[in-house]
PDB file of N, CA and C in Angstrom:
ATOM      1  N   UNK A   1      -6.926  -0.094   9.554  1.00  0.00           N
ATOM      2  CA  UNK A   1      -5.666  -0.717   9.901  1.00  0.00           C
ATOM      3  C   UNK A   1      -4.744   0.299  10.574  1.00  0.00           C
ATOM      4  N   UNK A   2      -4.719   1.479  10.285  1.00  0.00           N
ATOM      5  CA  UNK A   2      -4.085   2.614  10.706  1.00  0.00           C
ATOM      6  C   UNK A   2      -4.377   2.437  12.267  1.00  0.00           C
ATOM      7  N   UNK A   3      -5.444   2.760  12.494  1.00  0.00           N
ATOM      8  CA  UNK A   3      -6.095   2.737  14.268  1.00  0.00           C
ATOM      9  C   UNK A   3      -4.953   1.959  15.118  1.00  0.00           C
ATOM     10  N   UNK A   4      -4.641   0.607  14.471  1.00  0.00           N
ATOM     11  CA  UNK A   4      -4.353  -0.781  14.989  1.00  0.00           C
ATOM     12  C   UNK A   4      -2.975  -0.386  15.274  1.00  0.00           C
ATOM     13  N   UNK A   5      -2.362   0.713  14.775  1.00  0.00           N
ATOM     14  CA  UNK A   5      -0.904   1.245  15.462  1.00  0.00           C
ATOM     15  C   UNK A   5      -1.358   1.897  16.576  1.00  0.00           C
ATOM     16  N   UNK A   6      -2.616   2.384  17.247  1.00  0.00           N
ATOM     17  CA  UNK A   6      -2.299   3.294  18.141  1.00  0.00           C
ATOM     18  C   UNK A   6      -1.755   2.648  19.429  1.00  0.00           C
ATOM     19  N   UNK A   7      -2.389   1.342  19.887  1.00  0.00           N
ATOM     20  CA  UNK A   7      -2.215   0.820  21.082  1.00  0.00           C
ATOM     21  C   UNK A   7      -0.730   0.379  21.148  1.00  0.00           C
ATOM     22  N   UNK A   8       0.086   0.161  19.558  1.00  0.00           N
ATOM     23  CA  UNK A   8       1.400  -0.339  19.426  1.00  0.00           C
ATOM     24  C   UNK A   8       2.380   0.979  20.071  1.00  0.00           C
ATOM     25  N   UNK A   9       2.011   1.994  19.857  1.00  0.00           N
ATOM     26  CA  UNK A   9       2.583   3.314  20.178  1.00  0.00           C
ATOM     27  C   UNK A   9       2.581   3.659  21.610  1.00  0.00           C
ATOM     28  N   UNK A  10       1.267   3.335  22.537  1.00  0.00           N
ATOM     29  CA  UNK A  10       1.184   3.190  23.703  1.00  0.00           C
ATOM     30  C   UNK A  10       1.968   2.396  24.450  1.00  0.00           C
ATOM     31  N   UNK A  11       2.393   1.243  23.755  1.00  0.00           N
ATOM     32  CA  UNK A  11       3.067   0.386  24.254  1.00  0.00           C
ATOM     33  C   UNK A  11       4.338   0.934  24.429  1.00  0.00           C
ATOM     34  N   UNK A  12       4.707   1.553  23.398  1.00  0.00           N
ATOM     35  CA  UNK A  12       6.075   2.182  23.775  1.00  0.00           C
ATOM     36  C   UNK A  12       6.177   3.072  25.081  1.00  0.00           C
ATOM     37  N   UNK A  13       4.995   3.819  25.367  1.00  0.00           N
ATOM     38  CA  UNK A  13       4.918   4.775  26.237  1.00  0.00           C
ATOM     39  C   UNK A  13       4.937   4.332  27.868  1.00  0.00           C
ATOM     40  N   UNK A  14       4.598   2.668  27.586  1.00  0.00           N
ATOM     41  CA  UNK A  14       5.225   2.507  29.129  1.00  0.00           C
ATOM     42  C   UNK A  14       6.508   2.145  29.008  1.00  0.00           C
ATOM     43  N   UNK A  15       7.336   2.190  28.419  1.00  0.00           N
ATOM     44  CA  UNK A  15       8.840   2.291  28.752  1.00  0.00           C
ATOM     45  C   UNK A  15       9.454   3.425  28.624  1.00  0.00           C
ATOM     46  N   UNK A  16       8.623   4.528  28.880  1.00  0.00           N
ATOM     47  CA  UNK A  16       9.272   5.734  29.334  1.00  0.00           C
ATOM     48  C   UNK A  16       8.670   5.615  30.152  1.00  0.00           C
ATOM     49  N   UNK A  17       7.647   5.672  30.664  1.00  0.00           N
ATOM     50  CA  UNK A  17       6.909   6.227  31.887  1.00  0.00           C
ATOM     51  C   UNK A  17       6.949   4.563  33.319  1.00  0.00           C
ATOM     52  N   UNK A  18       7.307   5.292  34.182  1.00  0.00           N
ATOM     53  CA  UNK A  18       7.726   3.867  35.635  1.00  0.00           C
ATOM     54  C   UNK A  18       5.630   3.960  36.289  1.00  0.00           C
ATOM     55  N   UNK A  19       5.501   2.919  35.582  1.00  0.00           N
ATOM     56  CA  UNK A  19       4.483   2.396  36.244  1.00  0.00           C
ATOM     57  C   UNK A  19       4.935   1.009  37.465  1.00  0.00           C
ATOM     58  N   UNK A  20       3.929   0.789  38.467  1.00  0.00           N
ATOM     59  CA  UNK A  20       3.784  -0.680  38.719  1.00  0.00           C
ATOM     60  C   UNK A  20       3.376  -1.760  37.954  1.00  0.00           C
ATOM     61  N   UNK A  21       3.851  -2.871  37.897  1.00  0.00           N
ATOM     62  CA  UNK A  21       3.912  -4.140  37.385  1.00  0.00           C
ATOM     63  C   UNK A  21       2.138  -4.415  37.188  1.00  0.00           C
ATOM     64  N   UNK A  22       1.626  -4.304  38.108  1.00  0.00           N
ATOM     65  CA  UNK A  22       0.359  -4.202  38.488  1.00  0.00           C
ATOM     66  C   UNK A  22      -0.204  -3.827  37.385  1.00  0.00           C
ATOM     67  N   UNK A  23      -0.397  -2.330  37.788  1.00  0.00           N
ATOM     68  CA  UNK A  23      -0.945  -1.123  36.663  1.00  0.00           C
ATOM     69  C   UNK A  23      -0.149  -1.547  35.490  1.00  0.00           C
ATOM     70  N   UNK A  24       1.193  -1.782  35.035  1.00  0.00           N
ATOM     71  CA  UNK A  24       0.937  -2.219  33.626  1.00  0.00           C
ATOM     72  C   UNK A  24       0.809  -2.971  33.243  1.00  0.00           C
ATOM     73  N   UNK A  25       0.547  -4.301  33.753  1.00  0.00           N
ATOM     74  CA  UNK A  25       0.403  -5.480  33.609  1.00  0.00           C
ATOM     75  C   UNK A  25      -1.667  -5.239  32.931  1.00  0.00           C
ATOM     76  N   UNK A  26      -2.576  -4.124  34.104  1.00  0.00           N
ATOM     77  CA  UNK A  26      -3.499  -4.311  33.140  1.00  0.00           C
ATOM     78  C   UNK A  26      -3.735  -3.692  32.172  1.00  0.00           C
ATOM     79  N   UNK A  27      -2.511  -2.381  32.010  1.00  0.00           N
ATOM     80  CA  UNK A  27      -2.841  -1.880  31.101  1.00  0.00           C
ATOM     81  C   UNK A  27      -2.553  -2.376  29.464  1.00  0.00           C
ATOM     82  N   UNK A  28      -1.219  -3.060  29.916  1.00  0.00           N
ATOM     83  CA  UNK A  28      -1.159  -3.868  28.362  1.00  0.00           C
ATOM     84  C   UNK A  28      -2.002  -4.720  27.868  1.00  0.00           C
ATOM     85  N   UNK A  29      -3.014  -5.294  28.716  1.00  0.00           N
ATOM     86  CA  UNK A  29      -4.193  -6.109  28.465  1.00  0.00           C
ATOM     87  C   UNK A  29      -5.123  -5.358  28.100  1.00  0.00           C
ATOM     88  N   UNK A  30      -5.494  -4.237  28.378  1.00  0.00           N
ATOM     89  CA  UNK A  30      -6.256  -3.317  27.769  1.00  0.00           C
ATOM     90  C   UNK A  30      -6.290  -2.804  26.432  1.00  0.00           C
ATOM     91  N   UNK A  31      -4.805  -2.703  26.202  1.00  0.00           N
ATOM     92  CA  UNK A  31      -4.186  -2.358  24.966  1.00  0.00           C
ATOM     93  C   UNK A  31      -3.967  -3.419  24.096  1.00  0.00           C
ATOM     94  N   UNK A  32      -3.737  -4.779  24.313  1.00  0.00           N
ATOM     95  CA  UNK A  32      -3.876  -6.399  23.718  1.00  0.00           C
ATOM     96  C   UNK A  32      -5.410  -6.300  23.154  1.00  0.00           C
ATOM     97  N   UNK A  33      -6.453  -5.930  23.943  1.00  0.00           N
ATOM     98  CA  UNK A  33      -7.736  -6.370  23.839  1.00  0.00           C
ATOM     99  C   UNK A  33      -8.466  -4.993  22.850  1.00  0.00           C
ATOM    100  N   UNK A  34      -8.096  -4.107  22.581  1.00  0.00           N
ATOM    101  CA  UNK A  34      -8.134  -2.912  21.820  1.00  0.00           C
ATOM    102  C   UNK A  34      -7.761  -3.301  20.453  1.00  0.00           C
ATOM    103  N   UNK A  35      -6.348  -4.035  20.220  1.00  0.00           N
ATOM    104  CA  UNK A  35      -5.881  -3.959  19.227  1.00  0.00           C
ATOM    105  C   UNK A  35      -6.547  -5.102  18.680  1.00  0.00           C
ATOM    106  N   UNK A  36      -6.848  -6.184  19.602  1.00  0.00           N
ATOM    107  CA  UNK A  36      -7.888  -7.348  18.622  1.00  0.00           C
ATOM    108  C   UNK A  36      -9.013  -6.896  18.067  1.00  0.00           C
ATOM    109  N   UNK A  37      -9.770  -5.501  18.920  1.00  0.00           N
ATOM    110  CA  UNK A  37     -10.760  -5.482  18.401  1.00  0.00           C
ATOM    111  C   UNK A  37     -10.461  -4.719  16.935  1.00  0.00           C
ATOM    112  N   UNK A  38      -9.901  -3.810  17.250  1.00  0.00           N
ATOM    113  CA  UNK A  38      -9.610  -2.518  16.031  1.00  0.00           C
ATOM    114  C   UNK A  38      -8.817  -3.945  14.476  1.00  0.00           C
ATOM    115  N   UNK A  39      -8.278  -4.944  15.230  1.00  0.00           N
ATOM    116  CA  UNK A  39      -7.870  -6.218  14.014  1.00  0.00           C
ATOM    117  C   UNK A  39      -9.048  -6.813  13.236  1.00  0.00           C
ATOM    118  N   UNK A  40      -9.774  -6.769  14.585  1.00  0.00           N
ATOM    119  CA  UNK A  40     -11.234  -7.973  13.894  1.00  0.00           C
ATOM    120  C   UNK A  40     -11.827  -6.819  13.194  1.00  0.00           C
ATOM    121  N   UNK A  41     -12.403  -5.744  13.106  1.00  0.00           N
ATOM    122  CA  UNK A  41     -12.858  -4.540  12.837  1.00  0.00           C
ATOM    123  C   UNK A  41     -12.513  -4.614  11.356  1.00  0.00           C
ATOM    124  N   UNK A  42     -11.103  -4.665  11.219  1.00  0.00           N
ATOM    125  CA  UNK A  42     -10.778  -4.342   9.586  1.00  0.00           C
ATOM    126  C   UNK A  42     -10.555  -5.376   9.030  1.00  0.00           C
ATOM    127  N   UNK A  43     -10.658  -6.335   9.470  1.00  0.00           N
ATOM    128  CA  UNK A  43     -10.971  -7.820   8.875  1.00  0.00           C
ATOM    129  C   UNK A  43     -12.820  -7.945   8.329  1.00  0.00           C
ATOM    130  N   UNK A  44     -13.689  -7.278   9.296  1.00  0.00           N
ATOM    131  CA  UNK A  44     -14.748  -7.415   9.042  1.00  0.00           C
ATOM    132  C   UNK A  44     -15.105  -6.257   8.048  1.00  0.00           C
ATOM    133  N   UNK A  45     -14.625  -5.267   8.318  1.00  0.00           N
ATOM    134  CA  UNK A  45     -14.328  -4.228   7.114  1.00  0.00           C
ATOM    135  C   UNK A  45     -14.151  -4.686   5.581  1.00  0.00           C
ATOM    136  N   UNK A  46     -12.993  -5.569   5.455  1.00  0.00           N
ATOM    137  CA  UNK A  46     -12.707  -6.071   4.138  1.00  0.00           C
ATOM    138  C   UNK A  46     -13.650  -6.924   3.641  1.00  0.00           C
ATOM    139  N   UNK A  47     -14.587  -7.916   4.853  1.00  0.00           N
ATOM    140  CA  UNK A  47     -14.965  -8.851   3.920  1.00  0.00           C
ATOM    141  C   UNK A  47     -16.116  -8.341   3.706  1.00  0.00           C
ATOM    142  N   UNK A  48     -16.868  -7.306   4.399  1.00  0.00           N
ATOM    143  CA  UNK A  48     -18.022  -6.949   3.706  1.00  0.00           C
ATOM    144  C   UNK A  48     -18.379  -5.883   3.409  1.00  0.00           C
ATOM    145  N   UNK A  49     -17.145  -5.552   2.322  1.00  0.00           N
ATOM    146  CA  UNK A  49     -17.164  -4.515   1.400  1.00  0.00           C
ATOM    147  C   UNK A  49     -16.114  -5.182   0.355  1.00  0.00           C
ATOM    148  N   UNK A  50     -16.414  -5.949  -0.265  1.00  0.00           N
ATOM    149  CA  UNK A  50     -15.204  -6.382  -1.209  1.00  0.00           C
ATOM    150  C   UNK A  50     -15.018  -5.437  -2.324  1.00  0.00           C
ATOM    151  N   UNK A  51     -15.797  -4.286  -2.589  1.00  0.00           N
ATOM    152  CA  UNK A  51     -15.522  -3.627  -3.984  1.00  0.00           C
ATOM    153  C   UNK A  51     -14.081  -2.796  -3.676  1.00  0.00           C
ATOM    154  N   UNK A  52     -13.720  -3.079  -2.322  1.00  0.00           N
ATOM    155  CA  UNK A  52     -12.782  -2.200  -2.303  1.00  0.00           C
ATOM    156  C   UNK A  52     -11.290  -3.293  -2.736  1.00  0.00           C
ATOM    157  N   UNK A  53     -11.807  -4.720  -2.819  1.00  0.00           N
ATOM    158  CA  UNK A  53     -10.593  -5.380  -3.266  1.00  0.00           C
ATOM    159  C   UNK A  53     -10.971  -5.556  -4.689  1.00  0.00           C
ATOM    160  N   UNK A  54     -11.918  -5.162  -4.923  1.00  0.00           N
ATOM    161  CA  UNK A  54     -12.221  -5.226  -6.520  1.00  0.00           C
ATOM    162  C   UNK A  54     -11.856  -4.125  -7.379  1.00  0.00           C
ATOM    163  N   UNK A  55     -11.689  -2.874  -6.923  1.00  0.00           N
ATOM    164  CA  UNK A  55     -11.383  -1.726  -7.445  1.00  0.00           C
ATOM    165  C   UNK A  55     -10.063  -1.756  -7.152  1.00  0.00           C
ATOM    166  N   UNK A  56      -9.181  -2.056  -6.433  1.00  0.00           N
ATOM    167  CA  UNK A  56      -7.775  -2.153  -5.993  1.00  0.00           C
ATOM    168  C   UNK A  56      -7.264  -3.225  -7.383  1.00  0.00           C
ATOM    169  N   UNK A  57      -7.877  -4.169  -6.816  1.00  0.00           N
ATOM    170  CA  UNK A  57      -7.592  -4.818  -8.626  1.00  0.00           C
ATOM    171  C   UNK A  57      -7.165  -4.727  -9.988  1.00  0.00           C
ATOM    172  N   UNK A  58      -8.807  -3.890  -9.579  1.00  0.00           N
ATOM    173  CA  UNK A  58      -9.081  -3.181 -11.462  1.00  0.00           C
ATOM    174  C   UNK A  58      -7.681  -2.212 -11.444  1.00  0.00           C
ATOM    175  N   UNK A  59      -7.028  -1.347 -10.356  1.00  0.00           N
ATOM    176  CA  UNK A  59      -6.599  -0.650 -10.734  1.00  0.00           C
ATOM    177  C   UNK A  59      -5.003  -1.624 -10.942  1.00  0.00           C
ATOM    178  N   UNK A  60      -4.474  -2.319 -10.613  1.00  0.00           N
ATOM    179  CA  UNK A  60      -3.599  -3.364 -10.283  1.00  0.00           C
ATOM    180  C   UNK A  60      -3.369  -3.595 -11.993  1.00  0.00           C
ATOM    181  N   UNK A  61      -4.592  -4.256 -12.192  1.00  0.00           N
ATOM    182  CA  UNK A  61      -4.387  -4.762 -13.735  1.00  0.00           C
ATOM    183  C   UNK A  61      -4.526  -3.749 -14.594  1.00  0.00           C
ATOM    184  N   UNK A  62      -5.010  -2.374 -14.510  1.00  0.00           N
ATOM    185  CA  UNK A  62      -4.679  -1.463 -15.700  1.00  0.00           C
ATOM    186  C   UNK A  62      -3.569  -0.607 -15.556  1.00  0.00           C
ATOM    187  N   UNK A  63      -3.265  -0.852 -14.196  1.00  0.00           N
ATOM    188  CA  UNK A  63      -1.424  -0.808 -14.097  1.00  0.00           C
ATOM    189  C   UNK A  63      -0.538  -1.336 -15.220  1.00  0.00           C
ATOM    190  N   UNK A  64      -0.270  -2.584 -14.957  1.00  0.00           N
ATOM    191  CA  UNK A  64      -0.148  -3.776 -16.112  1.00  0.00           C
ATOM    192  C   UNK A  64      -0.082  -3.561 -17.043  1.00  0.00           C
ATOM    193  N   UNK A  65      -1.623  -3.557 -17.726  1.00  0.00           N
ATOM    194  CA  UNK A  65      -2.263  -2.994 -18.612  1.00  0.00           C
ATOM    195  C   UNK A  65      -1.509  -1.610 -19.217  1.00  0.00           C
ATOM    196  N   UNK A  66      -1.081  -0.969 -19.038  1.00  0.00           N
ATOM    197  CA  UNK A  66      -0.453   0.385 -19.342  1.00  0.00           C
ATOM    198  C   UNK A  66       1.082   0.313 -19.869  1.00  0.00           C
ATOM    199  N   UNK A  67       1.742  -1.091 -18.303  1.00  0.00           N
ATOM    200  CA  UNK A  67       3.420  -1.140 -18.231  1.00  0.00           C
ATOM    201  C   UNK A  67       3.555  -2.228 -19.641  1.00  0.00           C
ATOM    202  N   UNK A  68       2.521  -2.932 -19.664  1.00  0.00           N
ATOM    203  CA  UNK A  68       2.514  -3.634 -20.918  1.00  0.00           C
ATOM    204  C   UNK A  68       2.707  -3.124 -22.205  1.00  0.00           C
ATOM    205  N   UNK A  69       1.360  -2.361 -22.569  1.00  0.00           N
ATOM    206  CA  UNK A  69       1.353  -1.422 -23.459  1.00  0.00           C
ATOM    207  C   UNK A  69       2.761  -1.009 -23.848  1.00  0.00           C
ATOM    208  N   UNK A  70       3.532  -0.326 -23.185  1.00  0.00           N
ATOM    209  CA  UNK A  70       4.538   0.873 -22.597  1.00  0.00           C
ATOM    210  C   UNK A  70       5.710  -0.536 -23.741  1.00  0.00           C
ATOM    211  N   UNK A  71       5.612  -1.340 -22.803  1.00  0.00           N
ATOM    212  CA  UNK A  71       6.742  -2.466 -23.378  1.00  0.00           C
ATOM    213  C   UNK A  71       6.837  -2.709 -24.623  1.00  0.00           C
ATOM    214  N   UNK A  72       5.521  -3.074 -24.905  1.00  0.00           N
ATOM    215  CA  UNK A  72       5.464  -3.803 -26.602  1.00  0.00           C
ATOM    216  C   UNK A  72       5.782  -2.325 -27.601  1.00  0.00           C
ATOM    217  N   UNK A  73       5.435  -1.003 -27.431  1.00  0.00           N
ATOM    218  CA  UNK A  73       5.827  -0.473 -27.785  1.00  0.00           C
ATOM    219  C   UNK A  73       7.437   0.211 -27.696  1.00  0.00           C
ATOM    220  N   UNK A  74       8.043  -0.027 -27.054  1.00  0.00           N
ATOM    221  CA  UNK A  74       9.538  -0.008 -26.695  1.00  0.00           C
ATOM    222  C   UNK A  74      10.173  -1.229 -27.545  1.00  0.00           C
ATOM    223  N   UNK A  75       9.409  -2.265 -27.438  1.00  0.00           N
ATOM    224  CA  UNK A  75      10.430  -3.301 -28.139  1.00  0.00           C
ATOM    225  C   UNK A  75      10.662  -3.082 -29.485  1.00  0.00           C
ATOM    226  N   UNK A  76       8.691  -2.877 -30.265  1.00  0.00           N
ATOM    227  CA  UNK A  76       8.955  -2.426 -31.703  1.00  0.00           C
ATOM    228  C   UNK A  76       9.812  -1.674 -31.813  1.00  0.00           C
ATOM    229  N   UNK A  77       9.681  -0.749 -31.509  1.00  0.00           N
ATOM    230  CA  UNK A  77      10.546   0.736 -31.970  1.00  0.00           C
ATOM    231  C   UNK A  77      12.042   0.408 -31.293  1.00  0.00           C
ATOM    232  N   UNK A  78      12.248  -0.257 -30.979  1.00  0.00           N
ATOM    233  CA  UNK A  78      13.522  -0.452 -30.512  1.00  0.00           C
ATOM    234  C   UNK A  78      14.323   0.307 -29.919  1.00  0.00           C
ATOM    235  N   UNK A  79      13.770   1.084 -29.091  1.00  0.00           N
ATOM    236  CA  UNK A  79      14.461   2.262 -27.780  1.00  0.00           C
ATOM    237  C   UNK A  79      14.902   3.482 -29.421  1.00  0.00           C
ATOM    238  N   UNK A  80      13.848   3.158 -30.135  1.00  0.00           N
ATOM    239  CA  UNK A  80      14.460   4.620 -30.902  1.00  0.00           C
ATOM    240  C   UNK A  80      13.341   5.797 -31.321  1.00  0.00           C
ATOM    241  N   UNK A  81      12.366   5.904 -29.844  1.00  0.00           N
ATOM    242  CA  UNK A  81      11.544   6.831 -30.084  1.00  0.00           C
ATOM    243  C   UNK A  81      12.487   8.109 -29.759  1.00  0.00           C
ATOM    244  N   UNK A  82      13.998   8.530 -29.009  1.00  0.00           N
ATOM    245  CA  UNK A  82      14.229   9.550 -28.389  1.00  0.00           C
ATOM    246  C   UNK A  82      15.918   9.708 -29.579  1.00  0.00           C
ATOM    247  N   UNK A  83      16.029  11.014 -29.675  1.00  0.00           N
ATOM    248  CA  UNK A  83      17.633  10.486 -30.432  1.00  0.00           C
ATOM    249  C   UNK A  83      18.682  10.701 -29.126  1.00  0.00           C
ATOM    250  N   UNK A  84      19.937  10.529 -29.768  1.00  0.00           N
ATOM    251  CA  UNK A  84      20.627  10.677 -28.746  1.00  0.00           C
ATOM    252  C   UNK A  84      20.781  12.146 -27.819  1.00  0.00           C
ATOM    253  N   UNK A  85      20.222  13.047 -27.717  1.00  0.00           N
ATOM    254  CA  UNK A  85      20.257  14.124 -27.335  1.00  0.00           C
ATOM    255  C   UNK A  85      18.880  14.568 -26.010  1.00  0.00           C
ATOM    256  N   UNK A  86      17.958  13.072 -26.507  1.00  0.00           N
ATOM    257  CA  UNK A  86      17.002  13.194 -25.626  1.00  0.00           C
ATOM    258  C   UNK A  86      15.894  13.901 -26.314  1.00  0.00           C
ATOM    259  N   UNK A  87      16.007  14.277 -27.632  1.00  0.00           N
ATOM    260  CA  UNK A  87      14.674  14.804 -27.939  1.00  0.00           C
ATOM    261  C   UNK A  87      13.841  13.415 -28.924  1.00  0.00           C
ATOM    262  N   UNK A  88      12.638  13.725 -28.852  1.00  0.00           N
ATOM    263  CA  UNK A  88      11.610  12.800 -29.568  1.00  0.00           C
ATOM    264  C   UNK A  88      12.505  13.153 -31.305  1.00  0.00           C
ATOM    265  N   UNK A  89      12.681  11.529 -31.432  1.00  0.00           N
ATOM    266  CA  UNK A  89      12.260  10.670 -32.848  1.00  0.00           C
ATOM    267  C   UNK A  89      11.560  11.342 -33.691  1.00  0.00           C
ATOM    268  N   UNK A  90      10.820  12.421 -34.466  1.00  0.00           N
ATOM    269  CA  UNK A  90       9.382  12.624 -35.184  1.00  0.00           C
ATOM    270  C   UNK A  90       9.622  11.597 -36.242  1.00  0.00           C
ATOM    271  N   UNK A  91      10.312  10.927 -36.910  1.00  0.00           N
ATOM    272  CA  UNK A  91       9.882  10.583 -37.882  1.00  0.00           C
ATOM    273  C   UNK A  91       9.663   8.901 -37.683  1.00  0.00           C
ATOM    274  N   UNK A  92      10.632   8.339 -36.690  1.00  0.00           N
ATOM    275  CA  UNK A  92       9.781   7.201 -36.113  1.00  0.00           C
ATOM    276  C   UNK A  92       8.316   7.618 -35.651  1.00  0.00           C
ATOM    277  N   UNK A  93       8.292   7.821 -34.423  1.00  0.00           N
ATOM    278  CA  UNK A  93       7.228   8.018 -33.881  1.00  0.00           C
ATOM    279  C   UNK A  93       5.845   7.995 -34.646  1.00  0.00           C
ATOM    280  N   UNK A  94       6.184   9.121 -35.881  1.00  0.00           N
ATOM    281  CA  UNK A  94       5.035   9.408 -37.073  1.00  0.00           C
ATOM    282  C   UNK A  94       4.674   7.576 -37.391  1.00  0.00           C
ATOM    283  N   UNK A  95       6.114   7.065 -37.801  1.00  0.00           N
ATOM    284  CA  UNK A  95       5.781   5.372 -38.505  1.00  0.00           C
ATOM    285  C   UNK A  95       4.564   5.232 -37.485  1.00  0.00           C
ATOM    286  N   UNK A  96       4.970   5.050 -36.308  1.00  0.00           N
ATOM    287  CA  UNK A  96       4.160   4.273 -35.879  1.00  0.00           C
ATOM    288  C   UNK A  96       2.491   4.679 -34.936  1.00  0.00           C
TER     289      UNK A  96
END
């Protein structure tokens, strides 16, 4: 998908640079027909390799999995793992 910026970047480069209408007229077609391919490319990329949307996933849900965790333990303890000074609780913490 990265690639698929380059021809977008080129594009900028004829509005610095004074071409003819001509000449850029085919060159943006060149650069149109580049970027479909380098599109279809990582379209065909994704679908036949799906472990890479499967591992993106896995990691997605043990994200979750973690911020969850993280929560239910915040609620028990009721924001009183830290005292007011910012240091660790020991004797909550130990409870639990």
């Amino acid at each position: 998908m990265l690639f698929s910026v380059v021809p977008l970047t080129l594009v900028q480069l004829l509005g610095i640079f004074r071409f003819s209408p001509s000449l850029k007229r085919h060159f943006l077609l060149a650069l149109l027909l580049v970027y479909i391919i380098f599109l279809i490319s990582y379209f065909l990329y994704q679908f036949f390799l799906p472990w890479i949307q499967r591992r993106r996933l896995l990691y997605i849900k043990h994200k979750h999995l973690v911020v969850d965790i993280l929560k239910q333990v915040q609620n028990q303890t009721q924001g009183n793992l830290l005292t007011d000074n910012g240091s660790p609780n020991v004797s909550i913490i130990r409870r639990y």
